[in-house]
C-alpha atoms as a PDB file:
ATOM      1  CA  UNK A   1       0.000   0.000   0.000  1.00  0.00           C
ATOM      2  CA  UNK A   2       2.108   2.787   1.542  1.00  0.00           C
ATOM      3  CA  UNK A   3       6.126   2.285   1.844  1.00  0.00           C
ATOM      4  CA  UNK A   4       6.505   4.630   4.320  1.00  0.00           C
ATOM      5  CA  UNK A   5      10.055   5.033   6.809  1.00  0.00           C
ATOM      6  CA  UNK A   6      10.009   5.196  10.565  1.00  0.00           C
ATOM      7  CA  UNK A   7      10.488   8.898  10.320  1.00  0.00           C
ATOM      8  CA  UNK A   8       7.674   9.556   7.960  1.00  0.00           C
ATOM      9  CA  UNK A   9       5.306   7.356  10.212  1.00  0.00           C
ATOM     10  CA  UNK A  10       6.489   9.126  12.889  1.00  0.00           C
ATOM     11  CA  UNK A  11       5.818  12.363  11.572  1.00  0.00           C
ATOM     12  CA  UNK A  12       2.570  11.461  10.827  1.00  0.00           C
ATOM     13  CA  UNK A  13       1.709  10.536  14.088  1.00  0.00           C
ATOM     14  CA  UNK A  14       2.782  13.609  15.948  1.00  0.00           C
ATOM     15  CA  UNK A  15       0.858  15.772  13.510  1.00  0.00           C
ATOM     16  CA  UNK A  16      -1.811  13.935  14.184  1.00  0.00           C
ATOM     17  CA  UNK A  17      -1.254  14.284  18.101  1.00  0.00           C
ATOM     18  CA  UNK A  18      -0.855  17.853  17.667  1.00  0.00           C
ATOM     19  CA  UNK A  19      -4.143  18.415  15.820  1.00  0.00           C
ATOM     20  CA  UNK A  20      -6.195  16.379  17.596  1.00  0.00           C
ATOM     21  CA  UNK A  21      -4.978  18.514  20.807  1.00  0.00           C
ATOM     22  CA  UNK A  22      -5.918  21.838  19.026  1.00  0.00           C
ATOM     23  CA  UNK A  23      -9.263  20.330  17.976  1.00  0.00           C
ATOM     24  CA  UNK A  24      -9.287  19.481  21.591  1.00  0.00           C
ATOM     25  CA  UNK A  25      -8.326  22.921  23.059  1.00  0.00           C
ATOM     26  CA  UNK A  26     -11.149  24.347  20.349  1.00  0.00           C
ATOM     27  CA  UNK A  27     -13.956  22.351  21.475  1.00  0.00           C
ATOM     28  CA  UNK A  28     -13.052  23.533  25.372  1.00  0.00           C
ATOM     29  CA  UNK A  29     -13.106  26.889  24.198  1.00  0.00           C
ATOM     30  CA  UNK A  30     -17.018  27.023  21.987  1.00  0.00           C
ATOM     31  CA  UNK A  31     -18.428  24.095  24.204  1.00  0.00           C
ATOM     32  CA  UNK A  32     -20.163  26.519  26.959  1.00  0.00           C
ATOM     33  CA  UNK A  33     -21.096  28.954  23.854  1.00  0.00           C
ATOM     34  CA  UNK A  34     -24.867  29.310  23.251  1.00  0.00           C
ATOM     35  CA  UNK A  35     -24.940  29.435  19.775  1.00  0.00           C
ATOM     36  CA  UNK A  36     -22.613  26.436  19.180  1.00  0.00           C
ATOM     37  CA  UNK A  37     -24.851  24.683  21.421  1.00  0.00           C
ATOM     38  CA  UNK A  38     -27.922  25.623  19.263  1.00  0.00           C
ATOM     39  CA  UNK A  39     -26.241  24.846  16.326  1.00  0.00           C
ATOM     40  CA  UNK A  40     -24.709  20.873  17.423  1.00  0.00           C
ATOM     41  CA  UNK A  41     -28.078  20.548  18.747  1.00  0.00           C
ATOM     42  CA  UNK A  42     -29.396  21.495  15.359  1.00  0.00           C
ATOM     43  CA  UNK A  43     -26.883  19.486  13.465  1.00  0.00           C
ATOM     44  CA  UNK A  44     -27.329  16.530  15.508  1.00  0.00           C
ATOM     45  CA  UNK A  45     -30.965  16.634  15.307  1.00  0.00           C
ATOM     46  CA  UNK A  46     -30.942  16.592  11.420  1.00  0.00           C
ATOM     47  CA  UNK A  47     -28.363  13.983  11.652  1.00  0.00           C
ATOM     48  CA  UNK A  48     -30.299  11.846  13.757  1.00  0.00           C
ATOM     49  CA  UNK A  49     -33.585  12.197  11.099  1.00  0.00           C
ATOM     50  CA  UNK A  50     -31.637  11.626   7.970  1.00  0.00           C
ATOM     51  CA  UNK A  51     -29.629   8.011   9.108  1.00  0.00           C
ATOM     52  CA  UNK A  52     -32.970   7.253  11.316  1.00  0.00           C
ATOM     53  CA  UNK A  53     -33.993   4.878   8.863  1.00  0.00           C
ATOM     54  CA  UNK A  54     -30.455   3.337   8.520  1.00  0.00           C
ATOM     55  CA  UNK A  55     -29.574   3.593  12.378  1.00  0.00           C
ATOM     56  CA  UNK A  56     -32.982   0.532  12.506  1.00  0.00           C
ATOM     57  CA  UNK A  57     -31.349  -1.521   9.129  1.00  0.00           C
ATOM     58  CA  UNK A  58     -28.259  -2.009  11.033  1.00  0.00           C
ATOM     59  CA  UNK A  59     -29.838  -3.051  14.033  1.00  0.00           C
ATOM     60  CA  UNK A  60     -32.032  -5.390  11.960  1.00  0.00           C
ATOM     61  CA  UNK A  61     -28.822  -6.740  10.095  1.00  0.00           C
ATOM     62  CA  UNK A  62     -27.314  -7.692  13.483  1.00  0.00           C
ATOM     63  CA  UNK A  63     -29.460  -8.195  16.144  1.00  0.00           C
ATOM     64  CA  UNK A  64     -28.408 -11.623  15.851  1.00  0.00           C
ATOM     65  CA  UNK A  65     -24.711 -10.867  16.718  1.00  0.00           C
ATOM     66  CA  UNK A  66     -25.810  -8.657  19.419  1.00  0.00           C
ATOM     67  CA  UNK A  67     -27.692 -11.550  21.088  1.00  0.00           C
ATOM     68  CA  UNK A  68     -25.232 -13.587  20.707  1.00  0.00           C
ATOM     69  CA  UNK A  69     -22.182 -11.154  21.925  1.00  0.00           C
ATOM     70  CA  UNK A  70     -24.779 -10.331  25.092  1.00  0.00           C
ATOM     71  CA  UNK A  71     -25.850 -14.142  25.822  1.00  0.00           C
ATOM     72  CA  UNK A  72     -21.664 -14.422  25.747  1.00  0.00           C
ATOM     73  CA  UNK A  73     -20.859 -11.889  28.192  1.00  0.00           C
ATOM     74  CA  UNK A  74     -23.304 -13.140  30.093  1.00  0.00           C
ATOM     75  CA  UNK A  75     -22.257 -16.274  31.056  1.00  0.00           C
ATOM     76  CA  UNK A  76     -18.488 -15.502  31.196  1.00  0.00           C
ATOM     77  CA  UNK A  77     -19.303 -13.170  33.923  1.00  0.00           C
ATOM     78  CA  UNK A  78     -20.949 -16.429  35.443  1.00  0.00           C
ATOM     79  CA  UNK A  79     -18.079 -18.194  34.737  1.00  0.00           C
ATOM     80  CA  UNK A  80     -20.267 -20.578  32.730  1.00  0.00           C
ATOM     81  CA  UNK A  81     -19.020 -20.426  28.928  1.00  0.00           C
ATOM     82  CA  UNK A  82     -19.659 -24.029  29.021  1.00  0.00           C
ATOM     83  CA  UNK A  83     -23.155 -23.410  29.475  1.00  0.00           C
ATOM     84  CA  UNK A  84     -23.158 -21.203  27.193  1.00  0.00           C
ATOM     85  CA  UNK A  85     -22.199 -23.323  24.421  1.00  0.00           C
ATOM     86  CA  UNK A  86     -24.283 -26.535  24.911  1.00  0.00           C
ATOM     87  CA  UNK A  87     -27.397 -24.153  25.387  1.00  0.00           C
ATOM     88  CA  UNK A  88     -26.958 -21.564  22.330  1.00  0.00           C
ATOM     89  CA  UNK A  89     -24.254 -23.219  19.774  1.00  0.00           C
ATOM     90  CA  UNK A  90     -25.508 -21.290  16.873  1.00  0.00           C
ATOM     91  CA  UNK A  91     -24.749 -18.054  18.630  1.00  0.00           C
ATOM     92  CA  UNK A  92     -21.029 -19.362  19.961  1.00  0.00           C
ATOM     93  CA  UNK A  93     -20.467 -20.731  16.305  1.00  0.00           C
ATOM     94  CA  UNK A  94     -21.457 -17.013  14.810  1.00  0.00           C
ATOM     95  CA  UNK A  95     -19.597 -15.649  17.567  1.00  0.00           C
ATOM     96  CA  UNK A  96     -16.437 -18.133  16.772  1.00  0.00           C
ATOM     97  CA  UNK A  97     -16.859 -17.182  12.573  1.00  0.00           C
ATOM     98  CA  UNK A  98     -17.075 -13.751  13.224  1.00  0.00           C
ATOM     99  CA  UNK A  99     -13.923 -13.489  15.912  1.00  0.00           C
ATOM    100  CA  UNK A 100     -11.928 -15.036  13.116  1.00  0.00           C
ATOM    101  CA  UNK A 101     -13.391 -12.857  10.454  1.00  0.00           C
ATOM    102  CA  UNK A 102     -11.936 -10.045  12.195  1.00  0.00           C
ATOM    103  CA  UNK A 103      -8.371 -11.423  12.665  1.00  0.00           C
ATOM    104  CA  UNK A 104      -8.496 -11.566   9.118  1.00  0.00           C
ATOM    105  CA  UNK A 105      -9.795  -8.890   7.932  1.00  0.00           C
ATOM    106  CA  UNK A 106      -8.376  -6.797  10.708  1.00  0.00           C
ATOM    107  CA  UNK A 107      -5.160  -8.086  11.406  1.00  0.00           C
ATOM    108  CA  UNK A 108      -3.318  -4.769  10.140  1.00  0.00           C
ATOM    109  CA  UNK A 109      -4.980  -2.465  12.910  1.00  0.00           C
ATOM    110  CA  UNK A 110      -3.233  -4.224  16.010  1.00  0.00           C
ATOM    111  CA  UNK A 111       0.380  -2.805  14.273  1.00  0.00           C
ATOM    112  CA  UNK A 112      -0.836   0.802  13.787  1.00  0.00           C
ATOM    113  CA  UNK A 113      -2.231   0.589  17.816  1.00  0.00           C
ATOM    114  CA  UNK A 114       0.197  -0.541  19.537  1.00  0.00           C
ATOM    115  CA  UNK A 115       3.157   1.826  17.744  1.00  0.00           C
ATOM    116  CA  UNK A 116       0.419   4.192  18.228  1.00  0.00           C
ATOM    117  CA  UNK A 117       0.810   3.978  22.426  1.00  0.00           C
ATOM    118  CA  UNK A 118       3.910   4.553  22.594  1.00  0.00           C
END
């Protein structure tokens, strides 16, 4: 994709700090401002009716994960995963295909994090 050197990556990153810190400083600044407030309201508002209909297609397209993940979480905070697989194995199978689906798909992102903490 991108050959890019230590240095450049780097560089990249502490721009990105910097900015992000500015952005941060910015928003501390308008935040108790009553017109920004009106206007995010606003925005959010109009946001919120435009992606309702899409915001309720997701949820349709995996409310089966979501049970799943739930039923998951919990019975390991039972301590019963066991359980939880002889009682529901379609959801531990989707959960099992979709946890290696996103080692797959996602293995990349772990590299950018952790040189990201440092």
């Amino acid at each position: 994709m991108f050959d890019l050197s230590e240095q450049e990556i780097e560089n990249i990153l502490t721009k990105y700090k910097i900015r992000k810190e500015k952005d941060k400083q910015k928003y501390l600044q308008r935040k108790d401002n009553e017109e920004f407030i009106a206007q995010n309201r606003a925005r959010a508002k109009a946001h919120y009716e435009k992606n309702k209909d899409k915001k309720k297609e997701r949820y349709e397209q995996n409310k089966d994960l979501a049970k799943a993940r739930n039923s998951y979480y919990y019975y390991k905070n039972l301590n019963k995963i066991n359980v939880f697989q002889e009682k529901y194995p379609e959801r531990f199978d989707l959960l099992k295909c979709m946890v290696i689906l996103m080692n797959k798909t996602h293995s990349h992102l772990h590299l950018l994090h952790n040189h990201f903490q440092k």
